[in-house]
N, C-alpha and C. Protein backbone atom coordinates (compact mmCIF):
# COMPACT_ATOMS: atom_id res chain seq x y z
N UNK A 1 80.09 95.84 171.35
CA UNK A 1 81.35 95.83 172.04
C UNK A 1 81.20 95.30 173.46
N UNK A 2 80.16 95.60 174.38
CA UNK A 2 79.89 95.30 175.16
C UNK A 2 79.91 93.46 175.57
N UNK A 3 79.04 93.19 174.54
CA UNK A 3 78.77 91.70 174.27
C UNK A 3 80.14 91.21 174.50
N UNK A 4 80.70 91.80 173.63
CA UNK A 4 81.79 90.88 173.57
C UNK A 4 83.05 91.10 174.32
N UNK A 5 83.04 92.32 175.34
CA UNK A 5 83.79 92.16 176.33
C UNK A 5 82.98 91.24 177.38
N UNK A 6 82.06 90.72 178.07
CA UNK A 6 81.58 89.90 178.99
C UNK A 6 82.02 88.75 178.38
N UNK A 7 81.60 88.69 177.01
CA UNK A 7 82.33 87.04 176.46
C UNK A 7 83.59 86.72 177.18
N UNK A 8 84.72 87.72 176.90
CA UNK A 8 86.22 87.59 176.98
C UNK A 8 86.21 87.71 178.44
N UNK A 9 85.34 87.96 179.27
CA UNK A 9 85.28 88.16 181.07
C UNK A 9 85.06 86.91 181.47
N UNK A 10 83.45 86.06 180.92
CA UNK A 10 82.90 85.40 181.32
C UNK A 10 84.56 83.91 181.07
N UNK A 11 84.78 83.88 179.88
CA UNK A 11 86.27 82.89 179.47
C UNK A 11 87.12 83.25 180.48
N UNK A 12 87.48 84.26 180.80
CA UNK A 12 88.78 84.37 182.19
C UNK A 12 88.31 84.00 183.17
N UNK A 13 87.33 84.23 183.73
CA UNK A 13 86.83 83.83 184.80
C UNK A 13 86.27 82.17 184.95
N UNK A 14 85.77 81.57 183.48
CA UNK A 14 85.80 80.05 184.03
C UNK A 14 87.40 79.50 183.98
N UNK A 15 88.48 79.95 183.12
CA UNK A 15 89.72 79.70 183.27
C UNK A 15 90.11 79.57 184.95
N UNK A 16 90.33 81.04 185.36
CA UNK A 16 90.47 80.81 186.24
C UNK A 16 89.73 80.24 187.71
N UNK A 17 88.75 79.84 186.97
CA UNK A 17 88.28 78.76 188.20
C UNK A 17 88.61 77.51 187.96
N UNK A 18 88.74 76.68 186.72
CA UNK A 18 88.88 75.94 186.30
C UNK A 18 90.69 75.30 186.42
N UNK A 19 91.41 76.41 186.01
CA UNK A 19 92.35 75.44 185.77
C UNK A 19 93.33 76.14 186.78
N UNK A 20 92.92 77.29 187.98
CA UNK A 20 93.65 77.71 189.13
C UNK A 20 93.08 77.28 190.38
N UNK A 21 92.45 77.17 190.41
CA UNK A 21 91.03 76.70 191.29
C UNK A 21 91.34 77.82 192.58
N UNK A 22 91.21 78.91 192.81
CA UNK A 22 91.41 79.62 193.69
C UNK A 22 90.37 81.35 193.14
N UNK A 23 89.09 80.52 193.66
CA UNK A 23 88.07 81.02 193.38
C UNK A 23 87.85 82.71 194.31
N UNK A 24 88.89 83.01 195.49
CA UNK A 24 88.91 84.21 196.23
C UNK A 24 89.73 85.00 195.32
N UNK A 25 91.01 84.97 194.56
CA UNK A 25 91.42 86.45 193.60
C UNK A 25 89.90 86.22 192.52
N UNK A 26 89.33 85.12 192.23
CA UNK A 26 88.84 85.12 190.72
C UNK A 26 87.75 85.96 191.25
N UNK A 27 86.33 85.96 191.56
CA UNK A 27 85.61 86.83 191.66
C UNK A 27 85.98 88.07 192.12
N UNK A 28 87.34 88.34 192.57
CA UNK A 28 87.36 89.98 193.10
C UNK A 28 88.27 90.40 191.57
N UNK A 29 89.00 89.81 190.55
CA UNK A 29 89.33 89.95 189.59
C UNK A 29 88.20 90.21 188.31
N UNK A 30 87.23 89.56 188.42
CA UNK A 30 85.91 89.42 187.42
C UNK A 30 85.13 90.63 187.92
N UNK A 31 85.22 91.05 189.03
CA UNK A 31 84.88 92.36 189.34
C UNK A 31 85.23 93.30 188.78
N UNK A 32 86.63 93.79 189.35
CA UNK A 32 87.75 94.53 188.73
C UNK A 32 87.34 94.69 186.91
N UNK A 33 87.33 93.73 186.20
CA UNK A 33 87.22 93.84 185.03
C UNK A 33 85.87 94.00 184.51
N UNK A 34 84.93 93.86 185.35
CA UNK A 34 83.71 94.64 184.37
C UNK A 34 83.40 95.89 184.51
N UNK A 35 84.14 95.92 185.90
CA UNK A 35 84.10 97.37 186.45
C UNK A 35 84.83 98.57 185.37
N UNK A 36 85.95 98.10 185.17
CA UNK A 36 86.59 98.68 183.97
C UNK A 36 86.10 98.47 182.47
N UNK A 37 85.41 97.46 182.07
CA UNK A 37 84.91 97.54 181.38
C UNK A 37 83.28 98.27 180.64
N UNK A 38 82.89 98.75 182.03
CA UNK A 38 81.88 99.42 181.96
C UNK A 38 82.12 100.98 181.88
N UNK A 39 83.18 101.47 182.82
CA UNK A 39 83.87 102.59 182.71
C UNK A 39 84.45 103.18 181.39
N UNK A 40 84.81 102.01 180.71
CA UNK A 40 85.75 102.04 179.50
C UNK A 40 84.25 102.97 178.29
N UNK A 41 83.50 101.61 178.19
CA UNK A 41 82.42 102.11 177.52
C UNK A 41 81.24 103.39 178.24
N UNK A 42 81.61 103.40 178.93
CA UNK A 42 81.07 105.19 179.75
C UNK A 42 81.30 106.19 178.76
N UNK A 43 82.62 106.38 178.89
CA UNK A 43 83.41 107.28 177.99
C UNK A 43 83.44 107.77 176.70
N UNK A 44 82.85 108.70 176.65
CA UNK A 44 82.10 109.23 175.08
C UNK A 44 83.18 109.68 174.25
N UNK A 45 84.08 109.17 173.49
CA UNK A 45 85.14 108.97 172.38
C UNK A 45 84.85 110.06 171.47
N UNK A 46 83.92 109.84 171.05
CA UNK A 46 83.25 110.40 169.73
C UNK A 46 83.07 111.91 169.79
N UNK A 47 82.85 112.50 170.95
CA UNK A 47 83.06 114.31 171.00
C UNK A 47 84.73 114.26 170.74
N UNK A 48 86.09 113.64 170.96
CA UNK A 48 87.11 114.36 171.11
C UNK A 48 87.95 113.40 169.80
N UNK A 49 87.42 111.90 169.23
CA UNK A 49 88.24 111.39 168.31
C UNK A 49 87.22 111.14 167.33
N UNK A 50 88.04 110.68 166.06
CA UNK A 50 87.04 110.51 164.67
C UNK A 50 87.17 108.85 164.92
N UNK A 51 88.10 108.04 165.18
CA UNK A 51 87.90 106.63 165.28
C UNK A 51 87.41 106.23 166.91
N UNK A 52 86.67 106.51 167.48
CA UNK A 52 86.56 106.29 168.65
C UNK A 52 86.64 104.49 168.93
N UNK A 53 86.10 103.77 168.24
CA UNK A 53 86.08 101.87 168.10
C UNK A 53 87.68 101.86 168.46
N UNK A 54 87.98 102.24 167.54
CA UNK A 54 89.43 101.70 167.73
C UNK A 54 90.11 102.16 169.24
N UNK A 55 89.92 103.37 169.28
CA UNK A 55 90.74 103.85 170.64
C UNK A 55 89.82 103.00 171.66
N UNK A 56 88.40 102.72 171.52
CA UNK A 56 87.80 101.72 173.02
C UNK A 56 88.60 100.35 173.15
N UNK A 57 89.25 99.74 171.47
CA UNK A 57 89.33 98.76 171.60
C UNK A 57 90.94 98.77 172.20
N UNK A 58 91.89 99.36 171.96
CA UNK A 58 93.30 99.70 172.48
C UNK A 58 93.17 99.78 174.11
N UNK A 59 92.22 100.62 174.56
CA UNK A 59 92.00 100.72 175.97
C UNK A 59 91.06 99.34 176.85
N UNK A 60 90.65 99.23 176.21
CA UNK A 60 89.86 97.81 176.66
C UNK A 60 91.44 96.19 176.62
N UNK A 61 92.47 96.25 175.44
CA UNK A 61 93.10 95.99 175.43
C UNK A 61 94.28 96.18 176.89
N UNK A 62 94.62 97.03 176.38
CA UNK A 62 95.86 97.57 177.71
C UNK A 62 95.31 97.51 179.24
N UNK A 63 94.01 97.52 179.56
CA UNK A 63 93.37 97.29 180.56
C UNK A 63 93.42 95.77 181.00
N UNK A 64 92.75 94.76 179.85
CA UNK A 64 92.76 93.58 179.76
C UNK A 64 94.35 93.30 180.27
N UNK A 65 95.37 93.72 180.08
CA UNK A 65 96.83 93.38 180.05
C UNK A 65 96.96 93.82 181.21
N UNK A 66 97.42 94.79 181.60
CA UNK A 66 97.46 94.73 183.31
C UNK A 66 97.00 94.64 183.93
N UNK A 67 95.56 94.23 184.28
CA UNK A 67 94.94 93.41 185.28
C UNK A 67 95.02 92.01 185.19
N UNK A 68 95.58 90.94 184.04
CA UNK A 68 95.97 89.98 184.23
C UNK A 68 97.63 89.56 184.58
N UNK A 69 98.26 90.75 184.09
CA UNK A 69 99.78 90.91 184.66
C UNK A 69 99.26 90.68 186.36
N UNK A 70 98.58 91.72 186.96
CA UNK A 70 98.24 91.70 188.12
C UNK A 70 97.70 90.31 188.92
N UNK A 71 97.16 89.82 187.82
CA UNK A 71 96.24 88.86 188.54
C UNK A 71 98.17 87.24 188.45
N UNK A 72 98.59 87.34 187.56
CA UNK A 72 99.36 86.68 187.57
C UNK A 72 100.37 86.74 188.64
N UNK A 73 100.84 88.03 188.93
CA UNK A 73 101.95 88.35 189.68
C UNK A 73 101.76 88.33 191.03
N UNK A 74 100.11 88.38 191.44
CA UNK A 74 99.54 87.77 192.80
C UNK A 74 99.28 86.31 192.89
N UNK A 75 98.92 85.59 192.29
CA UNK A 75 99.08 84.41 192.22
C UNK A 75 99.99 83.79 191.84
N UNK A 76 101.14 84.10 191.75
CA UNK A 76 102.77 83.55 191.90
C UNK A 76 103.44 84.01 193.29
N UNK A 77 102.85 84.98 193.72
CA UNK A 77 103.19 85.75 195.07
C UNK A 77 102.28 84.34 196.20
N UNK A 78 101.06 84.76 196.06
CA UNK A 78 100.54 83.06 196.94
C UNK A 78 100.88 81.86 196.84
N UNK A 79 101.48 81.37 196.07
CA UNK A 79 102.17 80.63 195.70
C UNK A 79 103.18 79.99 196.45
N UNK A 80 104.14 81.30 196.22
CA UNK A 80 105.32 81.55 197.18
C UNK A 80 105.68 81.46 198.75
N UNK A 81 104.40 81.87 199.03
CA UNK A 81 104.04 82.34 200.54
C UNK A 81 104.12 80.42 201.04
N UNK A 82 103.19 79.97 200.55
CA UNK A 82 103.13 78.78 200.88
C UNK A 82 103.99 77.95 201.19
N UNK A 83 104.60 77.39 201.92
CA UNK A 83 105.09 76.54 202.09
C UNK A 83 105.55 75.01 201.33
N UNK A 84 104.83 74.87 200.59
CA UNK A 84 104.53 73.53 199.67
C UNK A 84 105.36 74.00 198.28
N UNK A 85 106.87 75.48 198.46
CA UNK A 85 106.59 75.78 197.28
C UNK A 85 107.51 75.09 196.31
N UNK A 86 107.47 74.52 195.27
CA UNK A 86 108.63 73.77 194.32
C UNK A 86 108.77 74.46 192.97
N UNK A 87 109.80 74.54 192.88
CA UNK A 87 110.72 75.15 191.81
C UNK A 87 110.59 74.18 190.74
N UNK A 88 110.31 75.17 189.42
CA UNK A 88 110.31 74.08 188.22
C UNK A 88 111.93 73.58 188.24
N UNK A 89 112.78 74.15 188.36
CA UNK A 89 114.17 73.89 187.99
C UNK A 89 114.85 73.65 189.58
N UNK A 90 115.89 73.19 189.07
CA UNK A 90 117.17 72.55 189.92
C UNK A 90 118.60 74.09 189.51
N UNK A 91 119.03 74.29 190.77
CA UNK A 91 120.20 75.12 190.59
C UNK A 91 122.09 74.61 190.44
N UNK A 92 122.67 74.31 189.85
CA UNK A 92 123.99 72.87 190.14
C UNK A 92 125.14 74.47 189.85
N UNK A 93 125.84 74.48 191.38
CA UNK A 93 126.89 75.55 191.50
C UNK A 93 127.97 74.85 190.94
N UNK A 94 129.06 76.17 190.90
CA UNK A 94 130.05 75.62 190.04
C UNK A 94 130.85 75.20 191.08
N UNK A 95 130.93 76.24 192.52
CA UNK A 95 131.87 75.12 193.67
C UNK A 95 130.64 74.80 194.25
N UNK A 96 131.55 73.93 195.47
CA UNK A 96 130.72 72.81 196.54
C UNK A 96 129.73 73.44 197.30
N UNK A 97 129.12 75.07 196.87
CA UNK A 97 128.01 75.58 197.79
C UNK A 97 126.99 75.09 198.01
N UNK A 98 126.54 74.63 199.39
CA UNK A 98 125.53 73.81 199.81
C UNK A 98 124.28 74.96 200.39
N UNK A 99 123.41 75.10 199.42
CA UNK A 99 122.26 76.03 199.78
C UNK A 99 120.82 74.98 199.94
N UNK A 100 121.11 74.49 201.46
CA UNK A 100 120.09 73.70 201.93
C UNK A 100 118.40 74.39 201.77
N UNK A 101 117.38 73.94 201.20
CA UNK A 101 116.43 74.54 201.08
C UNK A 101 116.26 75.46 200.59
N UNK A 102 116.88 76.07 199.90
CA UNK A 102 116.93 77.02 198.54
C UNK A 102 116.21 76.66 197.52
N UNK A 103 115.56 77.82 196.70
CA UNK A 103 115.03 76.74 195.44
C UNK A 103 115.00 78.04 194.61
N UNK A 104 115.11 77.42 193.15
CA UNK A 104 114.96 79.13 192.39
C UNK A 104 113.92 79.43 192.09
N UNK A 105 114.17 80.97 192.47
CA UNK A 105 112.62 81.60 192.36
C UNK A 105 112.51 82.43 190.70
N UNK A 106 113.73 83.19 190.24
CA UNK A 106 113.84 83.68 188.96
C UNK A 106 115.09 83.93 188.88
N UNK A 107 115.60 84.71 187.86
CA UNK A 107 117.03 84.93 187.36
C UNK A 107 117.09 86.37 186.02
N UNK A 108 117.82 86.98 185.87
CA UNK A 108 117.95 87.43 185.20
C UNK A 108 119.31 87.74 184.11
N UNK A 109 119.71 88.45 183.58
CA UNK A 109 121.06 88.42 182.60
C UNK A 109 122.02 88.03 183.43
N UNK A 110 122.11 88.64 184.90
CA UNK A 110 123.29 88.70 185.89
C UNK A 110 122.88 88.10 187.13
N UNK A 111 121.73 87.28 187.76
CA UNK A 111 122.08 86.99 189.36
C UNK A 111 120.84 86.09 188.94
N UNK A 112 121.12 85.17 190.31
CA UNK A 112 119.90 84.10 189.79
C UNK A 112 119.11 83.89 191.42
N UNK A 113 117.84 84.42 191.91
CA UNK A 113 117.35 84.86 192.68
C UNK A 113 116.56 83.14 193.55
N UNK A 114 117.40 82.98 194.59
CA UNK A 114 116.82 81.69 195.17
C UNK A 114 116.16 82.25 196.60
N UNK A 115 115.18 81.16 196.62
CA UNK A 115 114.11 81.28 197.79
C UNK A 115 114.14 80.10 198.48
N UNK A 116 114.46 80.24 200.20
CA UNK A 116 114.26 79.53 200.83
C UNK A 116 113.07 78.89 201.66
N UNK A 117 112.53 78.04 201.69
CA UNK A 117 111.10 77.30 201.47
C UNK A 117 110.77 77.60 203.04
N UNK A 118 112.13 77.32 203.92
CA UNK A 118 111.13 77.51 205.74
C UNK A 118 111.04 78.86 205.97
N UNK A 119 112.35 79.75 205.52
CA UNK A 119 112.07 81.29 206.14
C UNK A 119 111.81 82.34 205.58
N UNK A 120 111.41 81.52 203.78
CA UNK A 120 111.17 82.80 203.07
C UNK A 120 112.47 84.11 202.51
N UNK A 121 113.23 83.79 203.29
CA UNK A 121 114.50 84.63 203.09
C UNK A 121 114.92 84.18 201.57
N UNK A 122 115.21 85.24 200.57
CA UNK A 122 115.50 85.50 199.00
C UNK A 122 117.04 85.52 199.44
N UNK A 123 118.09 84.98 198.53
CA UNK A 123 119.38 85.49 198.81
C UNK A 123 119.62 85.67 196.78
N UNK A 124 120.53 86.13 196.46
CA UNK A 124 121.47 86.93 195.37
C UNK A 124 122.08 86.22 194.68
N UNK A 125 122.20 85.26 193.88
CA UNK A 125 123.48 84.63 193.47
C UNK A 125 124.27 85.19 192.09
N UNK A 126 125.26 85.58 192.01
CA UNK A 126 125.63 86.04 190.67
C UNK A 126 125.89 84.55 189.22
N UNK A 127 125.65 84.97 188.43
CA UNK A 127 125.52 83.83 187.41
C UNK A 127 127.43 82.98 187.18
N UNK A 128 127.87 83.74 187.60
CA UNK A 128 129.57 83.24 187.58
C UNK A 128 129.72 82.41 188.69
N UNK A 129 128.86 82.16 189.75
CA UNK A 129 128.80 81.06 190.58
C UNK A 129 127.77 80.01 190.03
N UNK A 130 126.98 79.58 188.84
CA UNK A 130 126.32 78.72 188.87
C UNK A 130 127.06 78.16 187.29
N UNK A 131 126.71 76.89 187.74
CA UNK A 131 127.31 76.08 186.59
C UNK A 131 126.73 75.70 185.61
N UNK A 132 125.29 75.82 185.96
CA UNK A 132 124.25 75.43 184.82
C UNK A 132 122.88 75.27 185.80
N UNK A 133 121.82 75.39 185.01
CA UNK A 133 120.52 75.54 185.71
C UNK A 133 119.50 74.29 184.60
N UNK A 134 119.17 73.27 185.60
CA UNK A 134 118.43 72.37 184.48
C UNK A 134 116.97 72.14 185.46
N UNK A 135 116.10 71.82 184.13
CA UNK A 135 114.90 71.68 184.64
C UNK A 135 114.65 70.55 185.54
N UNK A 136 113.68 70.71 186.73
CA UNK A 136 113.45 69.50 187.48
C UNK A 136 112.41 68.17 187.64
N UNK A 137 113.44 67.46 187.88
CA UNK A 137 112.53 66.09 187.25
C UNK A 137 110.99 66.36 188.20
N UNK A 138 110.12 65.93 187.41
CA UNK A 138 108.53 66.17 187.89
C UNK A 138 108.13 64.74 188.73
């Protein structure tokens, strides 16, 4: 089990050097996860369950899952911060609202959440003001 959690470590970690190139979260992330992965297998299963494999492998799982939630949701956060930041999509209102330097950041059932690129300031938009949301030319 061991083996083959470093396998699945050693693959995230050339990923994310490879195709994020932001090698300061990746080694403090490749940390994080062997760290937990060593902890995980610490844990003697077998005095308190009859399948202990399975319960290492569920927890080794759900672990795996929110530390890459984590690792994702910080590196969309740096992202952001930056200045350079571009929106996959284009926002087209239904009246003449001119939201200079706005760009969308997400949206949900009801409001569609734009970010302004010089001051960082998030503003609210409700979806009954937008006319349609199309992807932006690359």
């Amino acid at each position: 089990m061991l083996y083959s959690c470093l396998v699945i470590l050693i693959t995230i970690f050339i990923y994310k050097i490879t195709y994020l190139n932001k090698i300061s979260y990746t080694i403090l992330y490749f940390c994080i996860l062997l760290l937990y992965t060593y902890l995980i297998v610490k844990i003697n299963l077998k005095k308190y369950v009859k399948n202990a494999k399975q319960i290492y492998f569920i927890l080794t799982l759900i672990g795996f899952f929110l530390i890459l939630v984590s690792v994702k949701v910080l590196d969309d956060a740096q992202n952001i911060k930056e200045k350079d930041y571009q929106s996959p999509y284009n926002v087209i209102f239904k009246n003449d609202i001119k939201y200079e330097n706005y760009q969308y950041l997400s949206s949900n059932s009801n409001y569609v959440f734009l970010i302004n690129t010089n001051t960082l300031k998030i503003i609210v938009i409700p979806y009954v003001d937008i006319k349609y949301i199309e992807q932006a030319s690359i």
